[in-house]
PDB file of N, CA and C in Angstrom:
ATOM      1  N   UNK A   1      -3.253   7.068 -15.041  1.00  0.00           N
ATOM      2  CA  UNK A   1      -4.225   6.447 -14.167  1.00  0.00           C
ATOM      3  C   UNK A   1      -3.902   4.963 -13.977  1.00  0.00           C
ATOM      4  N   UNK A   2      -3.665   4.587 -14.834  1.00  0.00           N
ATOM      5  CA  UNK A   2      -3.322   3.090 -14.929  1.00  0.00           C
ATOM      6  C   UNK A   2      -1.942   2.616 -13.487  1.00  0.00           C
ATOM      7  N   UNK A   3      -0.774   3.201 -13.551  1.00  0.00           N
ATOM      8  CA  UNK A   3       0.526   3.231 -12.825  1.00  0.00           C
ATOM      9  C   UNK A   3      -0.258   3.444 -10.984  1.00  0.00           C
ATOM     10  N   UNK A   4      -0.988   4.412 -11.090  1.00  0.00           N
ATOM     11  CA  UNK A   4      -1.454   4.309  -9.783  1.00  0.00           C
ATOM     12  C   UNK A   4      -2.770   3.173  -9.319  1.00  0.00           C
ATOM     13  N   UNK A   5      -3.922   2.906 -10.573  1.00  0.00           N
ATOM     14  CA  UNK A   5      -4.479   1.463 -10.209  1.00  0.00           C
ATOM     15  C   UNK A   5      -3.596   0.808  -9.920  1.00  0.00           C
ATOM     16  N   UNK A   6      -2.498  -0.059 -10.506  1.00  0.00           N
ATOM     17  CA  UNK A   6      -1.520  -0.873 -10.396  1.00  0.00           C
ATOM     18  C   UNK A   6      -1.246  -0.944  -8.634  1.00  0.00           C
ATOM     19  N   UNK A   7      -0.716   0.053  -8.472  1.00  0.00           N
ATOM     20  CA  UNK A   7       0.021   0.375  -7.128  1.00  0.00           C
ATOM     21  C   UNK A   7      -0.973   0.233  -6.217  1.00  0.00           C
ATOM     22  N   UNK A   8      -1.858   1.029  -5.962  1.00  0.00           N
ATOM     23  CA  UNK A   8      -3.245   0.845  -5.326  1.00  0.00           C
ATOM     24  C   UNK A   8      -3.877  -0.661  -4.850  1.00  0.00           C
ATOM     25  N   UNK A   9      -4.333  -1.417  -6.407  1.00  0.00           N
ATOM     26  CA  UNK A   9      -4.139  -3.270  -6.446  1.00  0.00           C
ATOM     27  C   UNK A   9      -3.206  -4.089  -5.462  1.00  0.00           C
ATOM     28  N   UNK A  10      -1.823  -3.023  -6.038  1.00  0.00           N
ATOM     29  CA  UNK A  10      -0.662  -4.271  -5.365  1.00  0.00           C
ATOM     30  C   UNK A  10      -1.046  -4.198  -3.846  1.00  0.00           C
ATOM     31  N   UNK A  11      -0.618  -2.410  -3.139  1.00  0.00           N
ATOM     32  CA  UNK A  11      -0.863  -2.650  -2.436  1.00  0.00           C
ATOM     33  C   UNK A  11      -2.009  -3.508  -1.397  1.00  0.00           C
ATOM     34  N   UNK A  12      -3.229  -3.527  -2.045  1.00  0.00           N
ATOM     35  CA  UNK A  12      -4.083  -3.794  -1.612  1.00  0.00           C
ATOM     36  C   UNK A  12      -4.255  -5.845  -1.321  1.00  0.00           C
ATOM     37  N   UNK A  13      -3.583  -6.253  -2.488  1.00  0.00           N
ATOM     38  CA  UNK A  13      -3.697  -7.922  -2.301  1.00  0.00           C
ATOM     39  C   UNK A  13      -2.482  -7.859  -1.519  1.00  0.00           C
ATOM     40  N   UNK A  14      -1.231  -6.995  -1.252  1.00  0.00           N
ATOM     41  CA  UNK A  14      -0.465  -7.681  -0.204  1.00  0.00           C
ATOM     42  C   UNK A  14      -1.258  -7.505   1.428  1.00  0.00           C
ATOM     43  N   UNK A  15      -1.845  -6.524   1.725  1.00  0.00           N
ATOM     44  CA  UNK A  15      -2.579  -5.517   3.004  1.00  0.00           C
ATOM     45  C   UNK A  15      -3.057  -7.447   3.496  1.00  0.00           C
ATOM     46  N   UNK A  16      -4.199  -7.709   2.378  1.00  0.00           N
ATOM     47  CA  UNK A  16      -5.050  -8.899   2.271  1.00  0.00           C
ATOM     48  C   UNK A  16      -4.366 -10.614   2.393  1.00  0.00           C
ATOM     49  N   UNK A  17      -3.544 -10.441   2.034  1.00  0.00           N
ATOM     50  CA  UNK A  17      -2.792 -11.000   1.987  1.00  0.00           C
ATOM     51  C   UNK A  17      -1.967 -11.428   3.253  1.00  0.00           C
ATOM     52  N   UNK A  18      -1.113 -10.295   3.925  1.00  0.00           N
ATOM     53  CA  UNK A  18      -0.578 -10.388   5.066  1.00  0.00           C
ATOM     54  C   UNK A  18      -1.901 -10.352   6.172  1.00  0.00           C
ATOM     55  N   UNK A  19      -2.907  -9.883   5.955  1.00  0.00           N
ATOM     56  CA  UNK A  19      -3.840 -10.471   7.078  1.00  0.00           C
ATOM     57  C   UNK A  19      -4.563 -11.717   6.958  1.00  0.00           C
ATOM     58  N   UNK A  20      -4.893 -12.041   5.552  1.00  0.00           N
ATOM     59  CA  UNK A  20      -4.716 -13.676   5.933  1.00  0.00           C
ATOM     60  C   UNK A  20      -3.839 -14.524   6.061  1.00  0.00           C
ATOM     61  N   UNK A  21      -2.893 -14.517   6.485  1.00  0.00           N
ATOM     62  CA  UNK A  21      -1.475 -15.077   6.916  1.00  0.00           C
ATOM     63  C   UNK A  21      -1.386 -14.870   8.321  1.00  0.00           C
ATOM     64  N   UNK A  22      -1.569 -13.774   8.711  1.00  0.00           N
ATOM     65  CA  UNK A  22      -1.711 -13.589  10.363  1.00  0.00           C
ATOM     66  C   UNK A  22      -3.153 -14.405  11.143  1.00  0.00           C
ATOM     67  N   UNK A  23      -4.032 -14.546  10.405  1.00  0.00           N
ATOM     68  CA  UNK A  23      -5.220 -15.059  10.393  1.00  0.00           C
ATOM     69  C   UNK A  23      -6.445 -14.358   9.609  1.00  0.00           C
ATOM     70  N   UNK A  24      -7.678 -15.701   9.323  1.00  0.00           N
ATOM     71  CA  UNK A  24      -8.739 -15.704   8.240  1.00  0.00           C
ATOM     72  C   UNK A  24      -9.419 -13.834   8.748  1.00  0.00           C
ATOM     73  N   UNK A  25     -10.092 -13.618   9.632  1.00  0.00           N
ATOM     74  CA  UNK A  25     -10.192 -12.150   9.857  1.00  0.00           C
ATOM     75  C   UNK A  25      -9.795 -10.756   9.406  1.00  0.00           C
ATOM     76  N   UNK A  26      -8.500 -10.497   9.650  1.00  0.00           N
ATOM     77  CA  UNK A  26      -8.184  -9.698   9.229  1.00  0.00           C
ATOM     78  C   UNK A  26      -8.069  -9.781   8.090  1.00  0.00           C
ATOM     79  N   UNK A  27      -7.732 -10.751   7.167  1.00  0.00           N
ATOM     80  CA  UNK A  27      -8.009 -10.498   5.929  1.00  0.00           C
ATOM     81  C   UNK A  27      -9.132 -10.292   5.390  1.00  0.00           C
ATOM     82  N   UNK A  28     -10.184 -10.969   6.063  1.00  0.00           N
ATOM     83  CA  UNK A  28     -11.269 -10.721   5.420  1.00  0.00           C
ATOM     84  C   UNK A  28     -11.987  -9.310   5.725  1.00  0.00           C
ATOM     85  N   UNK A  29     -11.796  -8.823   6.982  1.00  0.00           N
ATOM     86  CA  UNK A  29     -11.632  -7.488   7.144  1.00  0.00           C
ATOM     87  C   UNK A  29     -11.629  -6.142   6.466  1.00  0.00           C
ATOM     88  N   UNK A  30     -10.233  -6.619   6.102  1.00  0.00           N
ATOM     89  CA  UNK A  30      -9.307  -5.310   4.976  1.00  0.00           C
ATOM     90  C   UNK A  30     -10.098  -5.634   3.382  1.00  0.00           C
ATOM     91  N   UNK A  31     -10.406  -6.949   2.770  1.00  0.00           N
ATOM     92  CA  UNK A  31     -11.001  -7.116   1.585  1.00  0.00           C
ATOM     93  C   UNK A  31     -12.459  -6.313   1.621  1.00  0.00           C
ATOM     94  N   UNK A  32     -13.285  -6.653   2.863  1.00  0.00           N
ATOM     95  CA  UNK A  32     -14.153  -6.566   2.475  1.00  0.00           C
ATOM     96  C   UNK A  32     -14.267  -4.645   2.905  1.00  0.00           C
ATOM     97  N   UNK A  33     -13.768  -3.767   3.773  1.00  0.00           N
ATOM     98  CA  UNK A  33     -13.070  -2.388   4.235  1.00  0.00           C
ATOM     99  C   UNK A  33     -12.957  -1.665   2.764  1.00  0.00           C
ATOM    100  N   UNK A  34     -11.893  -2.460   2.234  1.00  0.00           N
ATOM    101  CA  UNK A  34     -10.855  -1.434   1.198  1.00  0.00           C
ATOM    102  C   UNK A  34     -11.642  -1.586  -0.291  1.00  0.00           C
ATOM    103  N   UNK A  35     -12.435  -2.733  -0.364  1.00  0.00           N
ATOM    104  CA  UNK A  35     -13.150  -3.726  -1.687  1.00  0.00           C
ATOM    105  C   UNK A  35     -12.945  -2.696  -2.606  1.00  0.00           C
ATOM    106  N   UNK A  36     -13.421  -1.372  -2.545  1.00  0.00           N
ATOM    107  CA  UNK A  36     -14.337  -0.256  -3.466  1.00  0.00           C
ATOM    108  C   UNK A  36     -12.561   0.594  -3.971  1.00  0.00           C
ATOM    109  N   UNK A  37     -11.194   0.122  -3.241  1.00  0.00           N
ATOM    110  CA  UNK A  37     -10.357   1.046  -3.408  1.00  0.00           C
ATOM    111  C   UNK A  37      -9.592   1.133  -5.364  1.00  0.00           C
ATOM    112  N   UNK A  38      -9.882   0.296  -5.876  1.00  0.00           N
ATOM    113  CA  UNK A  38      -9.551   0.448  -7.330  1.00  0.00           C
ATOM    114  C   UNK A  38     -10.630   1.039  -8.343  1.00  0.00           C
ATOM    115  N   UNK A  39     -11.917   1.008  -7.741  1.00  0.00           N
ATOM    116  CA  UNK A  39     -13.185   1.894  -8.675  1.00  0.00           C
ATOM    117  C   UNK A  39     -12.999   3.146  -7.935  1.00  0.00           C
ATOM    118  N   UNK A  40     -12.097   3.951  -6.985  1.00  0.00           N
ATOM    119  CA  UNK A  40     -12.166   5.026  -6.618  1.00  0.00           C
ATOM    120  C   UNK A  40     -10.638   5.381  -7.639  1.00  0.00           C
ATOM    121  N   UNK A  41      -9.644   4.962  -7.505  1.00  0.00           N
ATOM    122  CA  UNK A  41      -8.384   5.139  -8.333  1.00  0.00           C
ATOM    123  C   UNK A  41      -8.941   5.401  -9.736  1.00  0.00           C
ATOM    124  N   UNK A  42     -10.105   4.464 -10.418  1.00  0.00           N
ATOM    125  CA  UNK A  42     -10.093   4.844 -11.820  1.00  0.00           C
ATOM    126  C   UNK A  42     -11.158   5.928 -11.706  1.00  0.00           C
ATOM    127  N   UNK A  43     -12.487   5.954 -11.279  1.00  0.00           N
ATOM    128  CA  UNK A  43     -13.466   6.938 -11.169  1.00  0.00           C
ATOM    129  C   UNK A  43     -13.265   8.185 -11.047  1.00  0.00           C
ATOM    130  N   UNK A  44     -12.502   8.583  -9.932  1.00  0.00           N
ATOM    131  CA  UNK A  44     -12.633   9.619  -9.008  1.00  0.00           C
ATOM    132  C   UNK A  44     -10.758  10.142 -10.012  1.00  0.00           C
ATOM    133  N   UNK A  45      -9.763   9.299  -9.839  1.00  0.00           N
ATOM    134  CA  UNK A  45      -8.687   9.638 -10.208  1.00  0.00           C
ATOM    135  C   UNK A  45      -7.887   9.717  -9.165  1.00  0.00           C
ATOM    136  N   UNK A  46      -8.235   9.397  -8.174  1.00  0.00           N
ATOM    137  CA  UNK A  46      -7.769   9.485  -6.755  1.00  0.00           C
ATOM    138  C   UNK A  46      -5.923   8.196  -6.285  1.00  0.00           C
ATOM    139  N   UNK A  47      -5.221   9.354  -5.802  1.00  0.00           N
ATOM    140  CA  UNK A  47      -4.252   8.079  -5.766  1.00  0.00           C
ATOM    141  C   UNK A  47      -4.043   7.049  -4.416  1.00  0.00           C
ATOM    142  N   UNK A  48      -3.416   5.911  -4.603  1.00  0.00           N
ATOM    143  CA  UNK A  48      -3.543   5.074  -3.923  1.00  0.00           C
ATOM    144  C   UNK A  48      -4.030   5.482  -2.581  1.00  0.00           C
ATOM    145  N   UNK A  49      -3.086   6.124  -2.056  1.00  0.00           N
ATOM    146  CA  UNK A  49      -3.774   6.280  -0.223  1.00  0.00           C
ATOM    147  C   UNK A  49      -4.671   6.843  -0.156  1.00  0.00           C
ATOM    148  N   UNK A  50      -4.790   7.869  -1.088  1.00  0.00           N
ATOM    149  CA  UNK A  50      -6.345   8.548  -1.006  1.00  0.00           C
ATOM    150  C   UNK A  50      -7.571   7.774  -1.018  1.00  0.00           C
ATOM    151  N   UNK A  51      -7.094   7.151  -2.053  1.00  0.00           N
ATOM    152  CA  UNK A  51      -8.096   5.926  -2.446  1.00  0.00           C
ATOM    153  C   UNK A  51      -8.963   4.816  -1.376  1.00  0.00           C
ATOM    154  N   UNK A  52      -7.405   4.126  -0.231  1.00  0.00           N
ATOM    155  CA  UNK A  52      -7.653   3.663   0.361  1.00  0.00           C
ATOM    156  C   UNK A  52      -8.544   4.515   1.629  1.00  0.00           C
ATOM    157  N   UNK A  53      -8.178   5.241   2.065  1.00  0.00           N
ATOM    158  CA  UNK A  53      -8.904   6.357   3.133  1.00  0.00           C
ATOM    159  C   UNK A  53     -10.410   6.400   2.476  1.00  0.00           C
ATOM    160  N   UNK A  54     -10.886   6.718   1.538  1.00  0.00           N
ATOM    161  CA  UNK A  54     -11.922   6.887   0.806  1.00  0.00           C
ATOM    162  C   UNK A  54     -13.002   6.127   0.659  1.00  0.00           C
ATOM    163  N   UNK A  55     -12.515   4.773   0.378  1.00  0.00           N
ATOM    164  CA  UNK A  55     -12.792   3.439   0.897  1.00  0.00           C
ATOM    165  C   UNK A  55     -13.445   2.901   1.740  1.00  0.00           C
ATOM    166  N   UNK A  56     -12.272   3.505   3.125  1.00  0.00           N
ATOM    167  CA  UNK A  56     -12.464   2.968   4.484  1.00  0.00           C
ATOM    168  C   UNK A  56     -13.909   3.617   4.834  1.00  0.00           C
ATOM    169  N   UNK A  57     -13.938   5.262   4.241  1.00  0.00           N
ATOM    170  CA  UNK A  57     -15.146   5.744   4.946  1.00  0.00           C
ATOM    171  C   UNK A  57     -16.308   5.291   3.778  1.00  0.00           C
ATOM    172  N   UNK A  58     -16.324   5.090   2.626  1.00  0.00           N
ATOM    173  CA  UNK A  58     -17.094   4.525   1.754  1.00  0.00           C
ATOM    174  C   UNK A  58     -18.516   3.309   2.126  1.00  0.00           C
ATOM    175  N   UNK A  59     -17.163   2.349   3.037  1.00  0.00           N
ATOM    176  CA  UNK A  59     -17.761   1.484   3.654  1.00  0.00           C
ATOM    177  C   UNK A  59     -18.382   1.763   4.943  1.00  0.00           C
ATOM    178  N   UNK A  60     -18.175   2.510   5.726  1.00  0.00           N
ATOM    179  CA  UNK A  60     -18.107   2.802   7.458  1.00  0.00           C
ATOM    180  C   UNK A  60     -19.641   2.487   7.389  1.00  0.00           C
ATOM    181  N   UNK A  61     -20.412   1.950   8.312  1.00  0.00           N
ATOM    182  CA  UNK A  61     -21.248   1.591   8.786  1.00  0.00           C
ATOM    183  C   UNK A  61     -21.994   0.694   7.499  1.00  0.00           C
ATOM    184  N   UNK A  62     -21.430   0.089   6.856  1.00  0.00           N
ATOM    185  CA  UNK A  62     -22.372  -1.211   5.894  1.00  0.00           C
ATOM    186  C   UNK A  62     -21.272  -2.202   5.894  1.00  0.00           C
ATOM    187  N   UNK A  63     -20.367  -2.813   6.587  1.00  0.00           N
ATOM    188  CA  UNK A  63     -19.081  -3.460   6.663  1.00  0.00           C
ATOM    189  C   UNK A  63     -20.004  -5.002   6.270  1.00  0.00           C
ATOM    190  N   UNK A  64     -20.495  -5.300   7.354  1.00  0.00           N
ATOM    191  CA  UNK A  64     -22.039  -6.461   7.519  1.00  0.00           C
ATOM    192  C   UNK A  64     -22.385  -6.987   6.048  1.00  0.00           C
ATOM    193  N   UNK A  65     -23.439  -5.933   5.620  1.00  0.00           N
ATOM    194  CA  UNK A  65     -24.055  -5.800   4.618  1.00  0.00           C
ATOM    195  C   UNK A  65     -22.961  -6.249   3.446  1.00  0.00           C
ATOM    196  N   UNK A  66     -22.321  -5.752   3.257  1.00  0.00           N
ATOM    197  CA  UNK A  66     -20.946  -5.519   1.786  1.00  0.00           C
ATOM    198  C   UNK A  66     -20.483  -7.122   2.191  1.00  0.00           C
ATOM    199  N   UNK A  67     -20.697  -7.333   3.637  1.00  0.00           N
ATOM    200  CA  UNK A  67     -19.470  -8.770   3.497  1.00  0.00           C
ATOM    201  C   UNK A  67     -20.422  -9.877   2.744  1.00  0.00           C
ATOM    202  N   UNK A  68     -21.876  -9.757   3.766  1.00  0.00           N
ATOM    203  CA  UNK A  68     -22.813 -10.866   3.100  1.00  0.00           C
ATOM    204  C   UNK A  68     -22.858 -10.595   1.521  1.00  0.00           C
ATOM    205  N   UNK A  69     -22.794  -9.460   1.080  1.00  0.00           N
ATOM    206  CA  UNK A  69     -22.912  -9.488  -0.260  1.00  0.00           C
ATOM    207  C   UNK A  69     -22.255 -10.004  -0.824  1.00  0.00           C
ATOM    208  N   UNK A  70     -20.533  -9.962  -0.687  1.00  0.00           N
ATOM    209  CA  UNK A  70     -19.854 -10.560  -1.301  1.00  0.00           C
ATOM    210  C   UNK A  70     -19.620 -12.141  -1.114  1.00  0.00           C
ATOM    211  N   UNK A  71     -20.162 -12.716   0.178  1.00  0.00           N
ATOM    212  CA  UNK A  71     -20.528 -14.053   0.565  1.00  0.00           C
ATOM    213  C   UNK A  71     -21.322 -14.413  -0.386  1.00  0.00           C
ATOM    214  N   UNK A  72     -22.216 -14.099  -1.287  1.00  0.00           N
ATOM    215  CA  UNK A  72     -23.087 -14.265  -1.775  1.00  0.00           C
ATOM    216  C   UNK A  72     -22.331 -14.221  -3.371  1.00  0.00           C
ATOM    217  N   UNK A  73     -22.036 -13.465  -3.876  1.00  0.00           N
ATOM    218  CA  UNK A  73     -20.752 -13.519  -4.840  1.00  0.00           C
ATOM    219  C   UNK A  73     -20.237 -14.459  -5.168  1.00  0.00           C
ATOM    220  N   UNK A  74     -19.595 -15.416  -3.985  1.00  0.00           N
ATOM    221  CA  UNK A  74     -18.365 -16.258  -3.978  1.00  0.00           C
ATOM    222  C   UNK A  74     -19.248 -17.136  -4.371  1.00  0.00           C
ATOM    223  N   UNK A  75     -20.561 -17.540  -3.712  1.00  0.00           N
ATOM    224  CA  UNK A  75     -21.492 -18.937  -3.729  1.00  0.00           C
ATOM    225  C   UNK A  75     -22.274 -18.874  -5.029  1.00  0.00           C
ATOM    226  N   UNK A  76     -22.023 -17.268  -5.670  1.00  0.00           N
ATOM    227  CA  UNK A  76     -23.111 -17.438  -6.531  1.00  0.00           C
ATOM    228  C   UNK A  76     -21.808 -18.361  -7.943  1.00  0.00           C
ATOM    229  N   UNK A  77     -20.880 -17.556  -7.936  1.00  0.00           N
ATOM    230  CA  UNK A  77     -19.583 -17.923  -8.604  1.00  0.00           C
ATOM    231  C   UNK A  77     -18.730 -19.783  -8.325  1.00  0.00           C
ATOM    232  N   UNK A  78     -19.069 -20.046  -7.014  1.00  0.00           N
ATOM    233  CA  UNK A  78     -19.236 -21.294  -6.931  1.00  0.00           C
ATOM    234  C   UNK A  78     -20.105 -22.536  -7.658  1.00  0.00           C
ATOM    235  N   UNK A  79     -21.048 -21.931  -7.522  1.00  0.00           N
ATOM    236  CA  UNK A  79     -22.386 -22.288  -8.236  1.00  0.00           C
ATOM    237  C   UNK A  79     -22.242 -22.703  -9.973  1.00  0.00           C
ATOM    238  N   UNK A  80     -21.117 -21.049 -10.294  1.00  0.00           N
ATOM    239  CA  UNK A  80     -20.850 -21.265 -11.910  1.00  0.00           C
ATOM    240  C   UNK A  80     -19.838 -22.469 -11.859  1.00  0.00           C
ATOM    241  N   UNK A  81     -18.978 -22.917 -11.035  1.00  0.00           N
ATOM    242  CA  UNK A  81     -17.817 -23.936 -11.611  1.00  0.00           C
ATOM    243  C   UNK A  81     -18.732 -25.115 -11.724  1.00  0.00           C
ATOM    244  N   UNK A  82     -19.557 -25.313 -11.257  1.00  0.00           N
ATOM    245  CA  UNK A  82     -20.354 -26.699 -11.116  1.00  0.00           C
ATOM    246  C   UNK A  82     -20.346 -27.331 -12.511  1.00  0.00           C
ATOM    247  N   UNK A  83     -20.905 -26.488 -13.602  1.00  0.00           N
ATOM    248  CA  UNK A  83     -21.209 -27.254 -14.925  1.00  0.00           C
ATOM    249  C   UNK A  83     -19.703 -27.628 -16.097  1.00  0.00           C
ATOM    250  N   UNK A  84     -18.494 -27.976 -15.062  1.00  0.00           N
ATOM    251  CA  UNK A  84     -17.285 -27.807 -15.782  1.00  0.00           C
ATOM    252  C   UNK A  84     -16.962 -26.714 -16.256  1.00  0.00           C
ATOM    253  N   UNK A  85     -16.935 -25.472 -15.047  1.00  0.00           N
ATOM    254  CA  UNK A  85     -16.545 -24.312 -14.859  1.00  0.00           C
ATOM    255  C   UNK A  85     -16.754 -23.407 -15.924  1.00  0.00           C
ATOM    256  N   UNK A  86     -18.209 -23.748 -16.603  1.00  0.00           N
ATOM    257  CA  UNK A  86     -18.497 -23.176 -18.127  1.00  0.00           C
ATOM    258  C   UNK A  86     -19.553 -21.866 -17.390  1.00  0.00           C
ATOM    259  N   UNK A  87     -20.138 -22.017 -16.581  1.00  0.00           N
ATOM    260  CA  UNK A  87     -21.373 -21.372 -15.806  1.00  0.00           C
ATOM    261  C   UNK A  87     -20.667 -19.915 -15.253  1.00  0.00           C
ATOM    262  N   UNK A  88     -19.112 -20.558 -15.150  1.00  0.00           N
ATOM    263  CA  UNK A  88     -18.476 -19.038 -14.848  1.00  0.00           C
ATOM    264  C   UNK A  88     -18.369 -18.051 -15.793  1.00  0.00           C
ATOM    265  N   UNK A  89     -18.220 -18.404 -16.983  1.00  0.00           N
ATOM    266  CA  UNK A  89     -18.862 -17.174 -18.324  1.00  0.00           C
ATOM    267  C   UNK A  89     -19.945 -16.469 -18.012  1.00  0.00           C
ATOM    268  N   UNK A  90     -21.276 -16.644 -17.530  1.00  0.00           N
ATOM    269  CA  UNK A  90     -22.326 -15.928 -17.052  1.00  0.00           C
ATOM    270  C   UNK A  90     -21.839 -15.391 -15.480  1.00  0.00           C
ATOM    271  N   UNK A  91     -21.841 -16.420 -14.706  1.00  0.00           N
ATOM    272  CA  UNK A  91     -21.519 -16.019 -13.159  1.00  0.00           C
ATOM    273  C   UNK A  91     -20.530 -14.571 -12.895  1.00  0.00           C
ATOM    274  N   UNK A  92     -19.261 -14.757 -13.634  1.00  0.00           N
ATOM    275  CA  UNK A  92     -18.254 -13.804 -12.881  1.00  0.00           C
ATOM    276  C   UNK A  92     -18.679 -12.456 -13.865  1.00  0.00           C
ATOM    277  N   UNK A  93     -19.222 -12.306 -15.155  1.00  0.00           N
ATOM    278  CA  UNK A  93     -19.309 -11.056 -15.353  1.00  0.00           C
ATOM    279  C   UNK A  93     -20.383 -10.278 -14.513  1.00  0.00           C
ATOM    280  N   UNK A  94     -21.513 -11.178 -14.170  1.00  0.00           N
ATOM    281  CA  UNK A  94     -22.892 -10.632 -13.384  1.00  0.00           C
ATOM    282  C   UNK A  94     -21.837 -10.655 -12.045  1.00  0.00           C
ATOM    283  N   UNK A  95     -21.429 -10.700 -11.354  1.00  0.00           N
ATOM    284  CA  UNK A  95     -20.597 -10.872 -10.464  1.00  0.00           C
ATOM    285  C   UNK A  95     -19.891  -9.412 -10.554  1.00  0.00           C
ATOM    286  N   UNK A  96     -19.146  -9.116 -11.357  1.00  0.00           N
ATOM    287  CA  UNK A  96     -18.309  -7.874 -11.388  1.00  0.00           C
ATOM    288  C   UNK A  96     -19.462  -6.983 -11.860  1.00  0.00           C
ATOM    289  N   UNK A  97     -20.610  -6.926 -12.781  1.00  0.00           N
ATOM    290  CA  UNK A  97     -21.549  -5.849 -12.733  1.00  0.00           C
ATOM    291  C   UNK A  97     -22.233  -5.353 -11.510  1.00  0.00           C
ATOM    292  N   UNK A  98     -22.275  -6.784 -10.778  1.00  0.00           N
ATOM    293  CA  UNK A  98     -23.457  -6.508  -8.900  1.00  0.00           C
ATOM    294  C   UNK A  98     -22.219  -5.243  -8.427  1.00  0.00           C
ATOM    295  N   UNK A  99     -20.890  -5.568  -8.499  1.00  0.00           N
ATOM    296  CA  UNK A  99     -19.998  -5.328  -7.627  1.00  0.00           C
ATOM    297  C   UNK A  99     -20.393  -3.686  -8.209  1.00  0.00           C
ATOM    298  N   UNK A 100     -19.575  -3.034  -9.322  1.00  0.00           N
ATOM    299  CA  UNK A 100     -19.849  -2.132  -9.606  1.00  0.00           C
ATOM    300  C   UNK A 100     -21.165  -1.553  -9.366  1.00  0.00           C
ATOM    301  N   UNK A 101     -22.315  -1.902  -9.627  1.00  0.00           N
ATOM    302  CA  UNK A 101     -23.581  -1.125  -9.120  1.00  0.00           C
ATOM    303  C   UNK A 101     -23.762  -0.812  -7.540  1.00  0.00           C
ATOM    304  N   UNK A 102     -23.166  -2.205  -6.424  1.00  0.00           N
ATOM    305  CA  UNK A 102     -23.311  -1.876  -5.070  1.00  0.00           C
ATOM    306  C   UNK A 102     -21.889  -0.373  -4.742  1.00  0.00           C
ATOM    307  N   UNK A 103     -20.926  -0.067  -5.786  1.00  0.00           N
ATOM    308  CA  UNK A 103     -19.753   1.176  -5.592  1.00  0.00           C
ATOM    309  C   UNK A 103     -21.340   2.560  -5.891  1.00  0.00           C
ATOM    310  N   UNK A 104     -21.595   2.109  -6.690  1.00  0.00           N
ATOM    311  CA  UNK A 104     -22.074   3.179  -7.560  1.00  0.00           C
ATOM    312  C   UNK A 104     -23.224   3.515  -6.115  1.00  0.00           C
ATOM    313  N   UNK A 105     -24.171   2.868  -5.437  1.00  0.00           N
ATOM    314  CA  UNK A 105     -25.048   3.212  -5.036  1.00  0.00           C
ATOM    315  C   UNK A 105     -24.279   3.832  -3.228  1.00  0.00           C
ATOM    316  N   UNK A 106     -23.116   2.965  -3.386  1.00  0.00           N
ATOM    317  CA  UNK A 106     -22.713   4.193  -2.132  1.00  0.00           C
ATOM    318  C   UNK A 106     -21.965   5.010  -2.051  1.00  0.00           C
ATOM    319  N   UNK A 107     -21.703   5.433  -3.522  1.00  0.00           N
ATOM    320  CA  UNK A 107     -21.040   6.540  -3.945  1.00  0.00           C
ATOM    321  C   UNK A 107     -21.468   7.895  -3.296  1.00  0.00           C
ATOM    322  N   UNK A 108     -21.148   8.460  -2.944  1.00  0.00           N
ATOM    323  CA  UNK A 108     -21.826  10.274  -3.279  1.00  0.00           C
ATOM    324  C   UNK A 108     -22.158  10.627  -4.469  1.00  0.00           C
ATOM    325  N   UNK A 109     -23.568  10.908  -4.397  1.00  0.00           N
ATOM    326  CA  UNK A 109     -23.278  11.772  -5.624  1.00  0.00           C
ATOM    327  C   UNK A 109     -23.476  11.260  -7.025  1.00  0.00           C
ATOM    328  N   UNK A 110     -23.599   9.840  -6.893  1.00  0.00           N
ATOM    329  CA  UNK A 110     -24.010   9.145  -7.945  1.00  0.00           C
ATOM    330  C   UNK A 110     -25.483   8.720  -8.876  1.00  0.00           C
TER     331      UNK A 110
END
């Protein structure tokens, strides 16, 4: 499971990557599209492309919703560097728990 997270990841920060290089959009696009594609690789067991396809429809009609959320993420995690980046000890784990609970609730089946 691990060899295909890996692959799944890579692919996924280059996808992100080459669309923010082409411009801010598409990257933000594909991040906020594919977000859920490494909790489907370990969860489900699903491999990379599957993963990504899975994803795509995971998200289909809450694209909006998922982006402000994660807008909200970044500022809340912003927020933690303020106190000499000590605030990020609390911030980024509540940060990766929101993330996991918003997979879980548009899971199937969950």
């Amino acid at each position: 499971m691990l060899i295909p997270y890996l692959i799944g990841s890579l692919l996924l920060s280059v996808l992100v990557g080459v669309g923010m290089a082409l411009l801010v959009a598409p990257g933000v696009y594909i991040a906020v599209r594919y977000q859920f594609m490494p909790y489907l690789i370990v969860d489900r067991g699903m491999k990379p492309l599957e993963a990504f396809k899975a994803a795509g429809e995971l998200t289909r009609g809450s694209w909006m919703n998922l982006f402000l959320f994660l807008l909200c993420l970044v500022g809340i995690n912003f927020l933690g560097t303020i106190p000499l980046g000590l605030g990020l000890l609390i911030t980024v784990p509540v940060a990766f728990i929101a993330h996991a609970r918003v997979y879980r609730d548009l899971s199937p089946g969950q």
